[in-house]
N, C-alpha and C. Protein backbone atom coordinates (compact mmCIF):
# COMPACT_ATOMS: atom_id res chain seq x y z
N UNK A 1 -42.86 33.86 -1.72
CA UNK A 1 -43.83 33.82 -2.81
C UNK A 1 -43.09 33.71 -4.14
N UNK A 2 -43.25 32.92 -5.11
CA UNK A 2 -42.81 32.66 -6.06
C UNK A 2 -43.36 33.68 -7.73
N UNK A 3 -42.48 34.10 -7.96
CA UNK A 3 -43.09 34.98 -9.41
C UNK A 3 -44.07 34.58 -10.27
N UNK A 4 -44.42 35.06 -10.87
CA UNK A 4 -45.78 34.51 -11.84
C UNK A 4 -44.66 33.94 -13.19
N UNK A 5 -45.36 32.99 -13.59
CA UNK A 5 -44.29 31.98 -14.49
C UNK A 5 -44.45 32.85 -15.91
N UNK A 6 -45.25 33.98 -16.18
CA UNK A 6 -44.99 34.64 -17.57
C UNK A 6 -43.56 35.57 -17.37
N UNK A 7 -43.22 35.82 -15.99
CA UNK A 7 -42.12 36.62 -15.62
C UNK A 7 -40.93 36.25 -16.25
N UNK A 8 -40.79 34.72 -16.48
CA UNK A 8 -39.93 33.67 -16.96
C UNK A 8 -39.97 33.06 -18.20
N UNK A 9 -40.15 33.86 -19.32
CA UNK A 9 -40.95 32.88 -20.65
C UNK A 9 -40.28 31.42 -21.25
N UNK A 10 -39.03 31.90 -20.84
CA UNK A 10 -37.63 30.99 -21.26
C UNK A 10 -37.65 29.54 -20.46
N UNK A 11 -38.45 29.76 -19.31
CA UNK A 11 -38.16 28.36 -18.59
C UNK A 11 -38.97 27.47 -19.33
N UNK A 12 -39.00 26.21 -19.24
CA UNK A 12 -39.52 25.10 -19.78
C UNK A 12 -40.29 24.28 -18.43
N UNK A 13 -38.69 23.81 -17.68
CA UNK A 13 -39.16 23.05 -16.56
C UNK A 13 -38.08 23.42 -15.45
N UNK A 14 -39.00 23.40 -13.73
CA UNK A 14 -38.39 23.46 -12.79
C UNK A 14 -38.13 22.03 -11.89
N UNK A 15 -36.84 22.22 -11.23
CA UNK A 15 -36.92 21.28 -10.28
C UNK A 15 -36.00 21.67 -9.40
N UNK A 16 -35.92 20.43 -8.33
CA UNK A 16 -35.60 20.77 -7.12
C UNK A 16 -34.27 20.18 -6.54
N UNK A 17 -33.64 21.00 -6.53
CA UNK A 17 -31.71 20.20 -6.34
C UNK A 17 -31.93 19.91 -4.96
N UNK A 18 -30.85 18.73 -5.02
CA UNK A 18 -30.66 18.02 -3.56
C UNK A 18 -29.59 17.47 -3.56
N UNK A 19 -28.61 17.84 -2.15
CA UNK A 19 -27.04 17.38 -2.41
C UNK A 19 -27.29 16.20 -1.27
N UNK A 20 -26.70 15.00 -1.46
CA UNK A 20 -25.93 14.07 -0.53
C UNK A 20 -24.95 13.68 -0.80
N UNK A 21 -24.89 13.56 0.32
CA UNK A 21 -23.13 12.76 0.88
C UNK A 21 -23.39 11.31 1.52
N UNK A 22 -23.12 10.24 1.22
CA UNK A 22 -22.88 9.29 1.44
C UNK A 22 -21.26 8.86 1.86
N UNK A 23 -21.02 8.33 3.23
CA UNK A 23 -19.85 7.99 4.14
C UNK A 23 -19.83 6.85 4.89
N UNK A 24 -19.15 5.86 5.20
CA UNK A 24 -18.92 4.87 5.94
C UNK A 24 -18.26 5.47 7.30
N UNK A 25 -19.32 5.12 8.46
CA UNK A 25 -19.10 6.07 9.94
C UNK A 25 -19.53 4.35 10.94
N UNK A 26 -18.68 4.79 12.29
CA UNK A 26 -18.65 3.35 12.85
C UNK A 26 -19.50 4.00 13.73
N UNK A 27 -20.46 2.70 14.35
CA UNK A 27 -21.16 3.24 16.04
C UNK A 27 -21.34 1.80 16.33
N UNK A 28 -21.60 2.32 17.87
CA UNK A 28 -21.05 1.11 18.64
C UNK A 28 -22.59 -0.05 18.22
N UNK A 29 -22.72 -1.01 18.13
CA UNK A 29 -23.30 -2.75 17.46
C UNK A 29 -24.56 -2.22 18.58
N UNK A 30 -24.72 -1.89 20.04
CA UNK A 30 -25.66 -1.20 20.97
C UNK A 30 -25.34 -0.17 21.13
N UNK A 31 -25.87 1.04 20.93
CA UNK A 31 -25.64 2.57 20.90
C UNK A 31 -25.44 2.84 22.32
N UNK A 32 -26.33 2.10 23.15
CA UNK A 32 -26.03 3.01 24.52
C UNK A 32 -24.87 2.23 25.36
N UNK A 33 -24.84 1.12 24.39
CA UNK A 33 -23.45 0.10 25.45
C UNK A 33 -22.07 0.45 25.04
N UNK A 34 -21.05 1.26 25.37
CA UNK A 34 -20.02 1.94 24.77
C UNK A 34 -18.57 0.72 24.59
N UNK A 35 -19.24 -0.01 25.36
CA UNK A 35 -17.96 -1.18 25.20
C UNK A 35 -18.24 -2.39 24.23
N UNK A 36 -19.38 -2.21 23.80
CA UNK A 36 -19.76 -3.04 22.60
C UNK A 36 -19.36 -3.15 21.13
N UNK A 37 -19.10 -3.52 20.50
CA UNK A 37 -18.27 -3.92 19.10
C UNK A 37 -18.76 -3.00 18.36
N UNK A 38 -18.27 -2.26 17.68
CA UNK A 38 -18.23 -1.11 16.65
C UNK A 38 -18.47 -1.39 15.31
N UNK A 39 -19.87 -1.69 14.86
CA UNK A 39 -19.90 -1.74 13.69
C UNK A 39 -19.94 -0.73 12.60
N UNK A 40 -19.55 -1.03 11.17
CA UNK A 40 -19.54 -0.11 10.03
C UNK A 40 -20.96 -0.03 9.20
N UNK A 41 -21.52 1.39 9.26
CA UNK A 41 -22.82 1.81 8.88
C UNK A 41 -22.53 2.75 7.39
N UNK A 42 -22.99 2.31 6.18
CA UNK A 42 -23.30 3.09 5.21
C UNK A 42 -24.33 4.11 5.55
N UNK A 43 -23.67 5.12 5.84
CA UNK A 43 -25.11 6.18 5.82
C UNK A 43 -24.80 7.46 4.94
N UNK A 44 -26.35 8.18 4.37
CA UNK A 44 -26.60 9.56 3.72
C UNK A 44 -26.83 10.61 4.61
N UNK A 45 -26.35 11.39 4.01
CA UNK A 45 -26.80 12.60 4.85
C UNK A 45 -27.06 13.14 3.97
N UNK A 46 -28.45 14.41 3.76
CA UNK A 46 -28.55 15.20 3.56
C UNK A 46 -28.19 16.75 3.56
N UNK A 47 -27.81 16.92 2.32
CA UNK A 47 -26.75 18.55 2.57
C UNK A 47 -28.00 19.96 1.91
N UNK A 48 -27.27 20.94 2.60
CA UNK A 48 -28.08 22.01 2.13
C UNK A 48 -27.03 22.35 0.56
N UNK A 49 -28.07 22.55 -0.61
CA UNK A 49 -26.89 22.19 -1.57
C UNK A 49 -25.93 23.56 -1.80
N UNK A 50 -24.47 23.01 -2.53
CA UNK A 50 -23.86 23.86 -2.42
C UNK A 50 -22.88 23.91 -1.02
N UNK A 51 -23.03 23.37 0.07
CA UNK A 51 -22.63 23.35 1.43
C UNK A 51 -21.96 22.19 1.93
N UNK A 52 -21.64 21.89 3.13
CA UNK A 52 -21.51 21.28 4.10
C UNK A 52 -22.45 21.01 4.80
N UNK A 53 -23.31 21.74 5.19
CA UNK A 53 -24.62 21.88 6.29
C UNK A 53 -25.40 20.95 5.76
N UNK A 54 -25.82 20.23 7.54
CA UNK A 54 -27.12 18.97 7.13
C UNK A 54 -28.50 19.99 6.91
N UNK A 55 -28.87 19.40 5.91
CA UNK A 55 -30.52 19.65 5.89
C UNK A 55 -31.27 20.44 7.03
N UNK A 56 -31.02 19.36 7.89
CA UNK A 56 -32.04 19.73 9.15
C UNK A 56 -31.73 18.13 10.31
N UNK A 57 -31.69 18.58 11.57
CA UNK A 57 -31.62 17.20 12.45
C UNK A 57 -31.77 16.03 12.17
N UNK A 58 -32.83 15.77 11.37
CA UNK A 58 -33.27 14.10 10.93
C UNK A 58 -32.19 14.08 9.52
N UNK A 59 -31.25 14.46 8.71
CA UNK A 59 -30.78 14.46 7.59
C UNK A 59 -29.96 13.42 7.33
N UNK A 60 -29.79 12.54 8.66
CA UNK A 60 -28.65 11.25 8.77
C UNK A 60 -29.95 10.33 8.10
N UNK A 61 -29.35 9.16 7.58
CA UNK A 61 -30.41 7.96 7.39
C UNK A 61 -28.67 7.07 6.94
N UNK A 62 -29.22 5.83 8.11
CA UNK A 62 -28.09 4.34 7.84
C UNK A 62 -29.13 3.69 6.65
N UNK A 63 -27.94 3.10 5.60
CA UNK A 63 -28.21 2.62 4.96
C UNK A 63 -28.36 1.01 4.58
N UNK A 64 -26.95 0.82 5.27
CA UNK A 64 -26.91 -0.62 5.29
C UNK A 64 -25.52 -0.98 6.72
N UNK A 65 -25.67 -2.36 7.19
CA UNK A 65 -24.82 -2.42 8.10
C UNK A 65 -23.35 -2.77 7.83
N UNK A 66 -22.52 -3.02 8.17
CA UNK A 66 -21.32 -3.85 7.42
C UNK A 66 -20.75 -3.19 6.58
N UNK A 67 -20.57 -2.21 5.84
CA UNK A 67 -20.07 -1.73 5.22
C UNK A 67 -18.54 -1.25 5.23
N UNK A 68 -17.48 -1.38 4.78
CA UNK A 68 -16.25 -1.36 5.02
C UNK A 68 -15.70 -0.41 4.40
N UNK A 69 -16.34 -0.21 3.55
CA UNK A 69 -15.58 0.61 2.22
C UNK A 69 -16.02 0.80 1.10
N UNK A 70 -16.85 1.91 0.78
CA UNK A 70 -17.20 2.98 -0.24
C UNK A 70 -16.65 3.60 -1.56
N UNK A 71 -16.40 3.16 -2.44
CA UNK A 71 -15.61 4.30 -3.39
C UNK A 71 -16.78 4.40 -5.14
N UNK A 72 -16.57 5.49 -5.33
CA UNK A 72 -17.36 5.49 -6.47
C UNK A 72 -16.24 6.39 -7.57
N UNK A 73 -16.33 5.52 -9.19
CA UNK A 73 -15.20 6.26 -9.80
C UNK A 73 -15.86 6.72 -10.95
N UNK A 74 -15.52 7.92 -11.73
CA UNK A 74 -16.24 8.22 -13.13
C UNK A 74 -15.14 8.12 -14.26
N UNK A 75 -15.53 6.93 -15.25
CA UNK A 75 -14.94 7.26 -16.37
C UNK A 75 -15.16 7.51 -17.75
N UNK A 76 -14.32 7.97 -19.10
CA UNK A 76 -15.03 8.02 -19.82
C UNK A 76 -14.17 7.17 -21.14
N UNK A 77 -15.23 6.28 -21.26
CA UNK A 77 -14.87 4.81 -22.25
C UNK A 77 -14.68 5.50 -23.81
N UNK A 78 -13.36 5.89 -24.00
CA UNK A 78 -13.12 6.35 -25.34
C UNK A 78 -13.37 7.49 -25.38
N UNK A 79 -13.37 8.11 -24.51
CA UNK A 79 -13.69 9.92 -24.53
C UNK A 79 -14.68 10.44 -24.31
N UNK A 80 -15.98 9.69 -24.79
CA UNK A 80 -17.08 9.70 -24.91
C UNK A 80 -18.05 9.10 -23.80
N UNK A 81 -18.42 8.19 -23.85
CA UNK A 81 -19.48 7.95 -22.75
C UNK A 81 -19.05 7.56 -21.20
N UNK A 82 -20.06 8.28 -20.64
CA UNK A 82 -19.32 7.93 -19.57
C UNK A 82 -19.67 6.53 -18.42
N UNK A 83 -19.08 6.41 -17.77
CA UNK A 83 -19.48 4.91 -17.12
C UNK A 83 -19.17 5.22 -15.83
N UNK A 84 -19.95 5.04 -14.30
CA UNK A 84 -19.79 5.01 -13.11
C UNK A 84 -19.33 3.23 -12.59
N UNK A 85 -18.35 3.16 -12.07
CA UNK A 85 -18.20 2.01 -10.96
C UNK A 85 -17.99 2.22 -9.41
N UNK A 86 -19.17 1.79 -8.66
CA UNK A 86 -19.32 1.45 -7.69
C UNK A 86 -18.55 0.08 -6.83
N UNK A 87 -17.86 0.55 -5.74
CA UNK A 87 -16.93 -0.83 -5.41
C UNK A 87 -17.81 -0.54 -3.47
N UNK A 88 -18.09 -1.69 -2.95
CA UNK A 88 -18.01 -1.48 -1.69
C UNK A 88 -17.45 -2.82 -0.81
N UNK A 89 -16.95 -2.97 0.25
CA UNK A 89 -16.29 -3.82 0.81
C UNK A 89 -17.39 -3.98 2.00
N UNK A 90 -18.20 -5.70 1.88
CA UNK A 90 -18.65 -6.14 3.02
C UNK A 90 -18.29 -6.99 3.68
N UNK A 91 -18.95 -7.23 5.15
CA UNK A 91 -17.90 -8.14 6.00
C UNK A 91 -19.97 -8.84 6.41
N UNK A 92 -19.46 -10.17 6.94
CA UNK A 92 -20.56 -10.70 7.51
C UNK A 92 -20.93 -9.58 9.30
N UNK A 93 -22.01 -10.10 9.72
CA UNK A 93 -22.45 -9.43 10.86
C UNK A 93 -21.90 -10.41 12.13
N UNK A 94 -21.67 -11.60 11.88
CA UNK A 94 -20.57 -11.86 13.01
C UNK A 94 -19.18 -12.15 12.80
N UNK A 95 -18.22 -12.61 13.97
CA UNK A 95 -17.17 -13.41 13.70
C UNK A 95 -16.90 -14.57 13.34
N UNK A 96 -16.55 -15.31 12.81
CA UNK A 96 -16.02 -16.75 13.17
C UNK A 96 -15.21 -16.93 13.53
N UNK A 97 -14.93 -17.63 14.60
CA UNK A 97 -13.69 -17.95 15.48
C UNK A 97 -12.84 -18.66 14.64
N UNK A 98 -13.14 -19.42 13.75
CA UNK A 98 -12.31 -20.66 13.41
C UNK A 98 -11.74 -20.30 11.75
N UNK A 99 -11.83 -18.81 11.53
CA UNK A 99 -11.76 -18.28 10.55
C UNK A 99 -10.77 -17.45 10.29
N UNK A 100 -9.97 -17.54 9.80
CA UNK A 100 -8.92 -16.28 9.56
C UNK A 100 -9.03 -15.70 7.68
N UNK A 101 -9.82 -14.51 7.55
CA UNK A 101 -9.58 -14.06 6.17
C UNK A 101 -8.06 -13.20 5.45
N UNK A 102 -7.92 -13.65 4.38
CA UNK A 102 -7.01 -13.31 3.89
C UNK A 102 -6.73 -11.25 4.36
N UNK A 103 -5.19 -10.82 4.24
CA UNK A 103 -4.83 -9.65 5.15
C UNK A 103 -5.62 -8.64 3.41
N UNK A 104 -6.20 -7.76 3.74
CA UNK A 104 -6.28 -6.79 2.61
C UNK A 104 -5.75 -6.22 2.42
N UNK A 105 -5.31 -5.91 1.06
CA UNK A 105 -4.07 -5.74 0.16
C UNK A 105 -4.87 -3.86 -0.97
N UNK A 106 -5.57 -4.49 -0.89
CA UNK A 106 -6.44 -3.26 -2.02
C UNK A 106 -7.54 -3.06 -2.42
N UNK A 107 -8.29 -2.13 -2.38
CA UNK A 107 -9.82 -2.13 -2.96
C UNK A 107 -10.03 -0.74 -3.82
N UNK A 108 -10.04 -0.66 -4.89
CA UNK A 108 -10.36 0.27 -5.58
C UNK A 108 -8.49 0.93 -5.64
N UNK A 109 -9.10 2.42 -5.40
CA UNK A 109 -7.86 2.76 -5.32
C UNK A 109 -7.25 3.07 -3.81
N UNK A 110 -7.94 2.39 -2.70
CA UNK A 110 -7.90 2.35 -1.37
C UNK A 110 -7.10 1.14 -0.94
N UNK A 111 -5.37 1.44 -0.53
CA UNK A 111 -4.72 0.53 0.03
C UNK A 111 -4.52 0.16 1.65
N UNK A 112 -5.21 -1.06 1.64
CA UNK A 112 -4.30 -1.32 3.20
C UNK A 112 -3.37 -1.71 3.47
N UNK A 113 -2.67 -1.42 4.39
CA UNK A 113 -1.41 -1.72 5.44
C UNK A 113 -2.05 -2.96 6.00
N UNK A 114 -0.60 -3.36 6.54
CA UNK A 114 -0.62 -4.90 7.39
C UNK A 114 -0.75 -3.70 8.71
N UNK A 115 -0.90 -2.64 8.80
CA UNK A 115 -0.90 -2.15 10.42
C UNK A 115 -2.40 -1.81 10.52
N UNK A 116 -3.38 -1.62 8.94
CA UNK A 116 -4.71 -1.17 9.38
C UNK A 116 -5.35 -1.91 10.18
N UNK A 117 -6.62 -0.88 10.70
CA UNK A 117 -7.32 -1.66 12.01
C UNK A 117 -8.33 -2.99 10.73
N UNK A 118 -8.57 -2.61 9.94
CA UNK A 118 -9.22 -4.32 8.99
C UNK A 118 -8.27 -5.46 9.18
N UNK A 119 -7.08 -5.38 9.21
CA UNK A 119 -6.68 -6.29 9.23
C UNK A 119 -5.69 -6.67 10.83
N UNK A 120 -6.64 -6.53 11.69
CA UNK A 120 -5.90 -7.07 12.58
C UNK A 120 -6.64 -8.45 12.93
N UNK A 121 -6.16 -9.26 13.85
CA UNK A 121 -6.67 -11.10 13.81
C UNK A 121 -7.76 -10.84 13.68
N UNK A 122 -8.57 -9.88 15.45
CA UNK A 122 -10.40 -10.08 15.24
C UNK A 122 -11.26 -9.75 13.86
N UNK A 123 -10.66 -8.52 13.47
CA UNK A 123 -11.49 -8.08 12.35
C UNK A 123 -11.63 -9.30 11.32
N UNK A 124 -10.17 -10.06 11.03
CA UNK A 124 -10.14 -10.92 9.77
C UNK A 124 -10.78 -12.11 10.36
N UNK A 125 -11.69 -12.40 11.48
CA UNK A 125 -12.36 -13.37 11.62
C UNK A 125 -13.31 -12.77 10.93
N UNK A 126 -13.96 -12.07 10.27
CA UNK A 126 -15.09 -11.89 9.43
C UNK A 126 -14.83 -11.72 8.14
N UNK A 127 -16.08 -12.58 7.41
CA UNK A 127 -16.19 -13.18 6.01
C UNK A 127 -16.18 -11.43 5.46
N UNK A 128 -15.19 -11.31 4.32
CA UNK A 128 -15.67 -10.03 3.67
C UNK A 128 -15.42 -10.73 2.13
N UNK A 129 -16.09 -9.43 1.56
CA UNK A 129 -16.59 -9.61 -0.20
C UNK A 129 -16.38 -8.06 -0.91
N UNK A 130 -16.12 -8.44 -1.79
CA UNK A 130 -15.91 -7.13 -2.37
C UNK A 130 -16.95 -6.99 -3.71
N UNK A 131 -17.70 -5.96 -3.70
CA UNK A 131 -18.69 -5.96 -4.49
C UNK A 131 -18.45 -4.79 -5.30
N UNK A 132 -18.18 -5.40 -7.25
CA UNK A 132 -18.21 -4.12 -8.15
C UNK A 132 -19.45 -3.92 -8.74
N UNK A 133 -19.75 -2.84 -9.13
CA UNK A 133 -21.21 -2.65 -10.23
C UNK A 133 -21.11 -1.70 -11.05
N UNK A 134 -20.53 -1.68 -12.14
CA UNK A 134 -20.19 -0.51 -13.33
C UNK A 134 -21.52 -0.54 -13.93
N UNK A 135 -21.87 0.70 -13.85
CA UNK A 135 -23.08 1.54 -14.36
C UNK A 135 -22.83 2.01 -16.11
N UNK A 136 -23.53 1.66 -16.71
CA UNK A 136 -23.49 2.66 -18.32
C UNK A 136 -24.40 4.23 -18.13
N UNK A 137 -23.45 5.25 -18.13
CA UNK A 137 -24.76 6.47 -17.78
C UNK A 137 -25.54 6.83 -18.93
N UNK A 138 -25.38 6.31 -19.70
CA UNK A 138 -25.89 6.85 -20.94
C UNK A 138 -26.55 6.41 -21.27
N UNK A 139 -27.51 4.90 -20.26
CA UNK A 139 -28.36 4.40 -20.10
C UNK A 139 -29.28 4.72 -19.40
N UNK A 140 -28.96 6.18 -18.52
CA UNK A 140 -30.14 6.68 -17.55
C UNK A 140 -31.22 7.38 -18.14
């Protein structure tokens, strides 16, 4: 039961915090076929805030497929305002055989090796892109 709001004269306005976590997690392209190609899933989870702990059972949600690579950076342009950039690394949903993409070298501040699993032959048969989007926050 919640207090009677004269208990509180000072408040103005309430609301309701909510933590996520957003992660790039692989599952197999057919969930129940275990030998099937492993694709990369952007998904949220819902946290109890303050924690680690999911929400509750349903707290996973995929976001998008293909996803390679996640990074989000905060800076502040002259001291003052601040600016978010979003970088994520996509790959197409199939291979092309007749395709070899260049070996990845760097994304954000995330380096690959010539030994990572992205860059071995199969993987670099798929088209990838690297997508930036710098946010102004001081526009929200």
């Amino acid at each position: 039961m919640f207090p009677a709001a004269a208990s509180f004269p000072a408040i103005a306005y309430v609301g309701i915090l909510e933590e996520y976590a957003y992660y790039v997690r692989e599952q197999h392209a057919i969930p129940s076929d275990l030998t099937s190609d492993l694709t990369p899933r952007l998904t949220r989870a819902r946290l109890i805030p303050g924690s680690s702990v999911l929400y509750d059972s349903d707290s996973n949600a995929d976001l998008a497929d293909n996803i390679l690579d996640l990074q989000a950076a905060v800076s502040f342009a002259g001291g003052v305002v601040p600016e978010l950039r979003l970088s994520t690394l996509a790959r197409t949903d199939r291979r092309d055989k007749d395709y070899q993409s260049p070996l990845l070298t760097q994304v954000g501040d995330h380096v690959y090796t010539v030994a990572s699993p992205q860059n071995a032959r199969t993987e670099r048969m798929y088209r990838r892109r690297v997508l930036v989007t710098d946010v102004d926050l001081r526009n929200l």
